[in-house]
Structures are given as structure tokens and as C-alpha cells.
PDB file of N, CA and C in Angstrom:
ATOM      1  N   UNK A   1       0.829  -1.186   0.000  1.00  0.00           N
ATOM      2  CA  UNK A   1       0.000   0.000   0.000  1.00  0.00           C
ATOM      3  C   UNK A   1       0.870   1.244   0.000  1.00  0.00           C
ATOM      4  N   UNK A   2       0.420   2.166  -0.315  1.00  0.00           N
ATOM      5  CA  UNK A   2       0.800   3.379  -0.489  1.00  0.00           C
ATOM      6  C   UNK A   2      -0.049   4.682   0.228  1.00  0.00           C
ATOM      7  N   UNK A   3       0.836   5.778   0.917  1.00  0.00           N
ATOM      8  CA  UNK A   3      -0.134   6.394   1.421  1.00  0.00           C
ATOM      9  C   UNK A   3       0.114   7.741   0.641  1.00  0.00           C
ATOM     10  N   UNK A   4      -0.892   8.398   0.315  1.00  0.00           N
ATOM     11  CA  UNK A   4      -0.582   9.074  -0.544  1.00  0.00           C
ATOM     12  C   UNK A   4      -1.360  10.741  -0.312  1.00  0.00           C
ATOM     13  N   UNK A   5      -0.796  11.906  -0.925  1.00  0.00           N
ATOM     14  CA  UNK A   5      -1.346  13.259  -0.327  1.00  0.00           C
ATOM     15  C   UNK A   5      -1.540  13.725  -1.986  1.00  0.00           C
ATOM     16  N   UNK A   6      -2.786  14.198  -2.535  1.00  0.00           N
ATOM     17  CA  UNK A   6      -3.164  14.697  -3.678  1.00  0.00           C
ATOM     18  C   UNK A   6      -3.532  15.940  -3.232  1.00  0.00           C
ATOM     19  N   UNK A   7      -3.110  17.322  -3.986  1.00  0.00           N
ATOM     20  CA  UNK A   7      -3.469  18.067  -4.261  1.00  0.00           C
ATOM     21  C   UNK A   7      -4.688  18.771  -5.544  1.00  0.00           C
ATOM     22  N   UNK A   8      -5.580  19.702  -5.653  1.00  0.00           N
ATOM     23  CA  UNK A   8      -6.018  19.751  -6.541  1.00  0.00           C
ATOM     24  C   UNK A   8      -6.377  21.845  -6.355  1.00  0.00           C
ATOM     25  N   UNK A   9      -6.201  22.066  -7.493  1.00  0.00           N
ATOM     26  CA  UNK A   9      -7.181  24.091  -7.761  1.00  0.00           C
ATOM     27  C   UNK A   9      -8.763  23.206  -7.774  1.00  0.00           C
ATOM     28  N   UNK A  10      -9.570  23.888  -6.841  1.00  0.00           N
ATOM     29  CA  UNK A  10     -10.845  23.823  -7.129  1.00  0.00           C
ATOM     30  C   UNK A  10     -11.383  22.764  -5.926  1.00  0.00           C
ATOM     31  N   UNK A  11     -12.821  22.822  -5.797  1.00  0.00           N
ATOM     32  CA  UNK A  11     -13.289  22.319  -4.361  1.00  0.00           C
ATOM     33  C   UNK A  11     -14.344  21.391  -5.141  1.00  0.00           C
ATOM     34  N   UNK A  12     -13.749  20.062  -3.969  1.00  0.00           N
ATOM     35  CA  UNK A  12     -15.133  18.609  -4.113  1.00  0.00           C
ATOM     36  C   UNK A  12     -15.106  18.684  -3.037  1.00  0.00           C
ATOM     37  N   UNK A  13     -16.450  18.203  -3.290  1.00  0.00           N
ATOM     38  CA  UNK A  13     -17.115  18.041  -1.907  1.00  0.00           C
ATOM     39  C   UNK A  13     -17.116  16.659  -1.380  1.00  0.00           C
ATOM     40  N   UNK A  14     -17.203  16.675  -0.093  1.00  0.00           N
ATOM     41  CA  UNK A  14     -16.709  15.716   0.511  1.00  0.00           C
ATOM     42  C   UNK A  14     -17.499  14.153   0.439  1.00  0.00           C
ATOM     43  N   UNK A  15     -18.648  14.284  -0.008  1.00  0.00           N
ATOM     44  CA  UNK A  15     -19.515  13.393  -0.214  1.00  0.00           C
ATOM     45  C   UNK A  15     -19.057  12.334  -1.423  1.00  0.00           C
ATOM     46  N   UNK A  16     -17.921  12.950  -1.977  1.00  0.00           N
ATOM     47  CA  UNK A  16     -17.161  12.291  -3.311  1.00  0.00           C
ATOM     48  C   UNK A  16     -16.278  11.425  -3.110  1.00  0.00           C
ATOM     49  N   UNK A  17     -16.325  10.891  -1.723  1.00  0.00           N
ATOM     50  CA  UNK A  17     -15.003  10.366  -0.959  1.00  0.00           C
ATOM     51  C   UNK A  17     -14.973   8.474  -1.632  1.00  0.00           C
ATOM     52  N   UNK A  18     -16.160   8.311  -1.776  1.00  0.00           N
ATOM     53  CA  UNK A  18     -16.209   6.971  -1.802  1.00  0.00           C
ATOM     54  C   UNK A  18     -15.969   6.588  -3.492  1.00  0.00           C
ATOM     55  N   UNK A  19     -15.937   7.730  -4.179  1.00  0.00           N
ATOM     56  CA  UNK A  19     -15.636   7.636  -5.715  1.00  0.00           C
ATOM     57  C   UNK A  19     -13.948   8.182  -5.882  1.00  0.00           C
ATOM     58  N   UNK A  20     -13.824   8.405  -5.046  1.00  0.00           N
ATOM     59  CA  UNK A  20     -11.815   8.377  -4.785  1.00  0.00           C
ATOM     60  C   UNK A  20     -11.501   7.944  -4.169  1.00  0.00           C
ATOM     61  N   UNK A  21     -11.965   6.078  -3.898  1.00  0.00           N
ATOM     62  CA  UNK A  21     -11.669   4.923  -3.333  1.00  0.00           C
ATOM     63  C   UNK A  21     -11.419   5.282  -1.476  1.00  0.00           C
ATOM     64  N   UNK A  22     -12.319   6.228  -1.002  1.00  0.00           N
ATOM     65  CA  UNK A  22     -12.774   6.138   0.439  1.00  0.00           C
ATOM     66  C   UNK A  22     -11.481   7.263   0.939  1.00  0.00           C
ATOM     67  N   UNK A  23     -11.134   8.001  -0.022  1.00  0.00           N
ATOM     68  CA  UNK A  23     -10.020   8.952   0.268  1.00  0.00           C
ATOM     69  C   UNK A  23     -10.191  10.086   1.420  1.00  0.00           C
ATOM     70  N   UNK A  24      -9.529  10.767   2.164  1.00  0.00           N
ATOM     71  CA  UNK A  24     -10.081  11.697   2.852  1.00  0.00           C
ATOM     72  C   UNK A  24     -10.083  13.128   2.462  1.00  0.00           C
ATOM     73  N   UNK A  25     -11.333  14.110   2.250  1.00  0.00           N
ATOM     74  CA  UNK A  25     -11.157  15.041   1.645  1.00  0.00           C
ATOM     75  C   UNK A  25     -11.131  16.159   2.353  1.00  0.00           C
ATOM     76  N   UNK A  26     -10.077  17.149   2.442  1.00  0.00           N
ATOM     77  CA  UNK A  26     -10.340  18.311   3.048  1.00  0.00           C
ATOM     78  C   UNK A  26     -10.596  19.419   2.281  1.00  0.00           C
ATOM     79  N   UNK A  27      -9.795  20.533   2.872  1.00  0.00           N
ATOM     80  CA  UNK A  27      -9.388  22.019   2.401  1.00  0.00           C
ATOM     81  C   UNK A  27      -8.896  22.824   3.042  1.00  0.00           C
ATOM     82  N   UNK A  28      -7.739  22.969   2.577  1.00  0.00           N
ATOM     83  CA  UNK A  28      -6.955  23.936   3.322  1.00  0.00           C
ATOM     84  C   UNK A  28      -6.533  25.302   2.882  1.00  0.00           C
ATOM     85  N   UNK A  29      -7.722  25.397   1.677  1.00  0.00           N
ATOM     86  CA  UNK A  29      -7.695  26.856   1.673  1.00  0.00           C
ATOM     87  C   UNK A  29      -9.143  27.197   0.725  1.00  0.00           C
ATOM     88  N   UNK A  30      -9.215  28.303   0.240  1.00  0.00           N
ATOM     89  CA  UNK A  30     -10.831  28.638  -0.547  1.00  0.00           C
ATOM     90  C   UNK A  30     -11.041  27.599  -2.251  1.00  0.00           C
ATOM     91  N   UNK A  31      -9.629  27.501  -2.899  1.00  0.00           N
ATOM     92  CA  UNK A  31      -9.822  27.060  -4.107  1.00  0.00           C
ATOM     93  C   UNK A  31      -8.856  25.599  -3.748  1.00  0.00           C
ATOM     94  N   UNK A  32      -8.443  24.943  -2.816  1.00  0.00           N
ATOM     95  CA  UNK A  32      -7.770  23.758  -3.165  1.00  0.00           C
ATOM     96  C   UNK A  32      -8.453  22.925  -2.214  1.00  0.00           C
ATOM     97  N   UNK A  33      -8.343  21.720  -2.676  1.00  0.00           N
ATOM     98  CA  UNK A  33      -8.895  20.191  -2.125  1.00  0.00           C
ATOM     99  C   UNK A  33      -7.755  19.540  -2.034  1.00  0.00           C
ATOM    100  N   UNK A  34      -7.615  19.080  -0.507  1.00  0.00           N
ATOM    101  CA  UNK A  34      -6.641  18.090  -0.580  1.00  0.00           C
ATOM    102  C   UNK A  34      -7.340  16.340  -0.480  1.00  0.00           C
ATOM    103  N   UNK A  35      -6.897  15.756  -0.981  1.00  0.00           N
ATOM    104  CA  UNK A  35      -7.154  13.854  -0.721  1.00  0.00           C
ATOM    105  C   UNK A  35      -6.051  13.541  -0.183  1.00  0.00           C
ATOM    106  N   UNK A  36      -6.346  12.197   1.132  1.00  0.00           N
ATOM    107  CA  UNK A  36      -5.582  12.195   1.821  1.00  0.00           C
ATOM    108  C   UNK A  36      -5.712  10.700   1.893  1.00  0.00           C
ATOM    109  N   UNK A  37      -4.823   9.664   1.493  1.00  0.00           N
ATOM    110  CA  UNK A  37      -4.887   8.249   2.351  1.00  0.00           C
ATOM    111  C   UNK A  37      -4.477   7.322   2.049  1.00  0.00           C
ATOM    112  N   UNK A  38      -4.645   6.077   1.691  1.00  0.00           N
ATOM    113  CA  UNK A  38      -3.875   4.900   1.273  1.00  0.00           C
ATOM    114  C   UNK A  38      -4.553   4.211   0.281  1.00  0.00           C
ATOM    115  N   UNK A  39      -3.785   4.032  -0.732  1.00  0.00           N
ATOM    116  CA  UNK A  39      -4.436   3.537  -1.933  1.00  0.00           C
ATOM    117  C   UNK A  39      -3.603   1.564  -1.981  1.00  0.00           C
ATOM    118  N   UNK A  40      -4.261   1.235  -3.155  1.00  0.00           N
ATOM    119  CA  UNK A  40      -3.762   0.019  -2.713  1.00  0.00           C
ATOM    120  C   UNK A  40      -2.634  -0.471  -3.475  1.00  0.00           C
ATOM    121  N   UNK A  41      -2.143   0.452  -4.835  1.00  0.00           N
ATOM    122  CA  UNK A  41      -0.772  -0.331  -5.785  1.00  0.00           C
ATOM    123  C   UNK A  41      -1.064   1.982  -6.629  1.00  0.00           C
ATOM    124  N   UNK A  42      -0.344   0.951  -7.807  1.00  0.00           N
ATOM    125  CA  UNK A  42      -0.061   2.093  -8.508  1.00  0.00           C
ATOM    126  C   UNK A  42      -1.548   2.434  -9.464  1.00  0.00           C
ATOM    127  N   UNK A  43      -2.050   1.058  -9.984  1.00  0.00           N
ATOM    128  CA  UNK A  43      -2.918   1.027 -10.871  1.00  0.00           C
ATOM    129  C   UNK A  43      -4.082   1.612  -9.887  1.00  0.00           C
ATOM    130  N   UNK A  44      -4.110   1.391  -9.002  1.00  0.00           N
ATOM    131  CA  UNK A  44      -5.588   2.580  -8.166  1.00  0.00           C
ATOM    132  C   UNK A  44      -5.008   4.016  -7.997  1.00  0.00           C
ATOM    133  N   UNK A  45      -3.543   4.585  -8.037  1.00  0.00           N
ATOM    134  CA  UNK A  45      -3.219   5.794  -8.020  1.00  0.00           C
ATOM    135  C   UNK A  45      -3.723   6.361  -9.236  1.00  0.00           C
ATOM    136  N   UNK A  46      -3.397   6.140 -10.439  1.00  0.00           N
ATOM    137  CA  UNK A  46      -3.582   6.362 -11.703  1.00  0.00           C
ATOM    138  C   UNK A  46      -5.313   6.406 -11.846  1.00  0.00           C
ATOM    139  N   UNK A  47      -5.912   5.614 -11.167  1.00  0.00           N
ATOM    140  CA  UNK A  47      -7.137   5.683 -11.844  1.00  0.00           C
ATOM    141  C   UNK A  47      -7.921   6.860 -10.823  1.00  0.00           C
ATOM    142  N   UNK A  48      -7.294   7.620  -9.674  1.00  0.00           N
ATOM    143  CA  UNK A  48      -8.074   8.615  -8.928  1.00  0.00           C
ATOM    144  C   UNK A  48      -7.460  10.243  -9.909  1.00  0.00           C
ATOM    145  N   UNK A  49      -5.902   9.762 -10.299  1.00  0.00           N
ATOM    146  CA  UNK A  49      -5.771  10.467 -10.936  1.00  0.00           C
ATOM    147  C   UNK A  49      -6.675  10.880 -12.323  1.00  0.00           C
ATOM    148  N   UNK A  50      -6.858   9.831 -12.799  1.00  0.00           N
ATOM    149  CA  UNK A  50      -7.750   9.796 -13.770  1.00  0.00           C
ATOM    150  C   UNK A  50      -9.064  10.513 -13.722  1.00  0.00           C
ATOM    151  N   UNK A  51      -9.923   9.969 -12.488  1.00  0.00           N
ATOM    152  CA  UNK A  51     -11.229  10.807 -12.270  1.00  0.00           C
ATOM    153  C   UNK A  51     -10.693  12.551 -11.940  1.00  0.00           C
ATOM    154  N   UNK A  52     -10.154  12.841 -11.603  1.00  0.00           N
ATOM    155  CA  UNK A  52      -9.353  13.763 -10.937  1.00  0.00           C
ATOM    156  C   UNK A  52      -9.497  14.704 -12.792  1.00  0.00           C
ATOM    157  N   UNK A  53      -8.705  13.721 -13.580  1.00  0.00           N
ATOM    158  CA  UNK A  53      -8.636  15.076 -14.947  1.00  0.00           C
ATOM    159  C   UNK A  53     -10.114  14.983 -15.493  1.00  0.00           C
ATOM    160  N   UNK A  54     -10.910  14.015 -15.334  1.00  0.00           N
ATOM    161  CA  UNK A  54     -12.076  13.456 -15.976  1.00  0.00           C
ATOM    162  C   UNK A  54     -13.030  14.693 -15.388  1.00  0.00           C
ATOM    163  N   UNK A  55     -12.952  15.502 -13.874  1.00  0.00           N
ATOM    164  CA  UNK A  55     -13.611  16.769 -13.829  1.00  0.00           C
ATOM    165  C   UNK A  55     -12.821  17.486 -13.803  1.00  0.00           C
ATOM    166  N   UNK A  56     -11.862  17.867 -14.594  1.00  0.00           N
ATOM    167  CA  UNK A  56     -11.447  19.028 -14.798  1.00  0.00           C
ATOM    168  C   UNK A  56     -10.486  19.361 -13.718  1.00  0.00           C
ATOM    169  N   UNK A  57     -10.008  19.081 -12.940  1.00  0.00           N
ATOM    170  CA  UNK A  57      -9.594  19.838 -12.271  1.00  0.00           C
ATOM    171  C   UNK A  57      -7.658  19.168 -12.079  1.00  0.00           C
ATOM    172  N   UNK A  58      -7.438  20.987 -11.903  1.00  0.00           N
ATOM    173  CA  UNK A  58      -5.930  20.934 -11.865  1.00  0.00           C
ATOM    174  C   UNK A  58      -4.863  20.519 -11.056  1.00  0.00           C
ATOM    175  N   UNK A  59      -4.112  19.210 -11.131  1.00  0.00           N
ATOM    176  CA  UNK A  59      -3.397  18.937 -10.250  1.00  0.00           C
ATOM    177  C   UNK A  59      -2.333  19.488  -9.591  1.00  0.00           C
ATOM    178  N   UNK A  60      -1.943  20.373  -8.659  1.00  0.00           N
ATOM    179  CA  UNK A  60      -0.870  21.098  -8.225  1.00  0.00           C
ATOM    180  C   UNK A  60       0.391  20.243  -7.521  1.00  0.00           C
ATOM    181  N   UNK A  61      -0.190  18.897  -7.304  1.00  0.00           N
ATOM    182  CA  UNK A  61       1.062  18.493  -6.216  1.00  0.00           C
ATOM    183  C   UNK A  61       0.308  17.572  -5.958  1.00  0.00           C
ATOM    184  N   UNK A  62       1.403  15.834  -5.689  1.00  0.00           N
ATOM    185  CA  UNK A  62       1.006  14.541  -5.686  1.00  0.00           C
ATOM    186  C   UNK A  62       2.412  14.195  -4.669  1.00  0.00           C
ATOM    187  N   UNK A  63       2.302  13.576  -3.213  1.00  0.00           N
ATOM    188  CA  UNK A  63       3.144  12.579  -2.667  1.00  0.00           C
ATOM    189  C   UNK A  63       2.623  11.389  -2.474  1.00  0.00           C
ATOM    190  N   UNK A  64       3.654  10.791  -2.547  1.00  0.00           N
ATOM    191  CA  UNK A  64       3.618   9.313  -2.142  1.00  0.00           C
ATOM    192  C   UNK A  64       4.375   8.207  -1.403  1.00  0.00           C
ATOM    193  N   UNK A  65       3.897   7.215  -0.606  1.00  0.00           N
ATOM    194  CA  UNK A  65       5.611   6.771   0.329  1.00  0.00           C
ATOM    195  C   UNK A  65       4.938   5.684   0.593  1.00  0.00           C
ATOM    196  N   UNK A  66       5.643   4.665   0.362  1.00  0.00           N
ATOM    197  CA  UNK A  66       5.163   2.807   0.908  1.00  0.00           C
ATOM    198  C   UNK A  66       4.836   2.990   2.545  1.00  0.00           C
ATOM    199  N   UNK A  67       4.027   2.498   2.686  1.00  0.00           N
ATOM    200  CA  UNK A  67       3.594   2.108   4.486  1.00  0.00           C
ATOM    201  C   UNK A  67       4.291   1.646   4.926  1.00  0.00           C
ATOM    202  N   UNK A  68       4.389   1.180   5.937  1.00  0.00           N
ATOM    203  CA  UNK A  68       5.674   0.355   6.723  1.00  0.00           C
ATOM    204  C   UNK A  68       5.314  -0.452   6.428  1.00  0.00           C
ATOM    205  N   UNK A  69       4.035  -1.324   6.678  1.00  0.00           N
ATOM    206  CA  UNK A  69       3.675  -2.583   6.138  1.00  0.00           C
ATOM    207  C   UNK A  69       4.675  -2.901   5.382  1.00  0.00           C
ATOM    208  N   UNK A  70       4.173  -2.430   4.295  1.00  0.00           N
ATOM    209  CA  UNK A  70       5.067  -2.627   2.853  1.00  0.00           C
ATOM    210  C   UNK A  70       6.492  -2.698   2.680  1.00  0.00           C
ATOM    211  N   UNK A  71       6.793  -1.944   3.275  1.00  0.00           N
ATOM    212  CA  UNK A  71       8.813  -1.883   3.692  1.00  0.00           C
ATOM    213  C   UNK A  71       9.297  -3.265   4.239  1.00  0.00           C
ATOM    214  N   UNK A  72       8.371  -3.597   5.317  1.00  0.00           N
ATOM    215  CA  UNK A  72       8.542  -4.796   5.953  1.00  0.00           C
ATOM    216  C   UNK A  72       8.142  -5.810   5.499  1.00  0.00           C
ATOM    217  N   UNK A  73       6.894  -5.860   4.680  1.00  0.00           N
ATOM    218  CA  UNK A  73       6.895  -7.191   3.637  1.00  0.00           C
ATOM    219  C   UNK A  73       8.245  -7.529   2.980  1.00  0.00           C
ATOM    220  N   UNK A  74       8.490  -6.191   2.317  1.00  0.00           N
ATOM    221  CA  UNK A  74       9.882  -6.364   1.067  1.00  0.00           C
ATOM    222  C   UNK A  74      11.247  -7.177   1.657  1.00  0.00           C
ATOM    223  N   UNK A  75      11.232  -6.700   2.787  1.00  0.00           N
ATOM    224  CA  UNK A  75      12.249  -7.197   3.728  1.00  0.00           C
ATOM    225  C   UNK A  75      12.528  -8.410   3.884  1.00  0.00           C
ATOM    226  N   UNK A  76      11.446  -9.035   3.824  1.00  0.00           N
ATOM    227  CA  UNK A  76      11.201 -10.647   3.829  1.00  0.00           C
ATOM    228  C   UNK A  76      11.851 -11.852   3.553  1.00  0.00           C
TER     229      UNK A  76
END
């Protein structure tokens, strides 16, 4: 898993959470939305990204970092 911080210009509302795979949505300012949480590989990153250009809206800034889980699987 991956936990991941999306930025976006422009405001969803929070009720949209479960169509960006249960993401957490804030705002931390008048025109940006942040998504906040753990996705499950790359191919579910890509596809929030996807809905993400599918309304329009502009991506400003994307992090991302393996869970520990994940560090510690690899380790194995």
C-alpha cells in the first residue's frame, strides 16, 4: 500500500469520498482540495488520478511513500 497526499485548484465536496476509493477530503484553503490516504498499488493511483482530470480539475502536487507494512513485507 501506499499512502498518498493529492493536491487539486478547485473544491469537491466531501460526499465524493467513496468515488476516490474512500479517500479523505479536506481544504486547506478557498480554491484547493486536498485527498488524503492509502491507496492500494499504482494502478488505483492512476485511476483517482484519472477521475481527478475526468472533472477538470488541476493537479498542483502529488506525494507518495510505501507504508511500513510494505517496507517490511519487502524485507522478507
Amino acid at each position: 500500500m501506499q499512502r498518498i497526499e493529492i493536491r487539486v485548484k478547485g473544491h469537491i465536496n466531501q460526499q465524493w469520498s467513496k468515488w476516490f476509493g474512500d479517500l479523505t477530503i479536506s481544504h486547506r484553503a478557498p480554491d484547493e482540495t486536498v485527498l488524503t490516504g492509502k491507496v492500494l498499488d499504482q494502478a488505483a493511483l492512476y485511476g483517482i488520478i484519472s477521475r481527478l482530470r475526468d472533472l477538470g480539475l488541476e493537479l498542483t502536487s502529488l506525494r507518495s511513500e510505501e507504508t511500513k507494512e510494505d517496507q517490511r513485507e519487502r524485507a522478507k
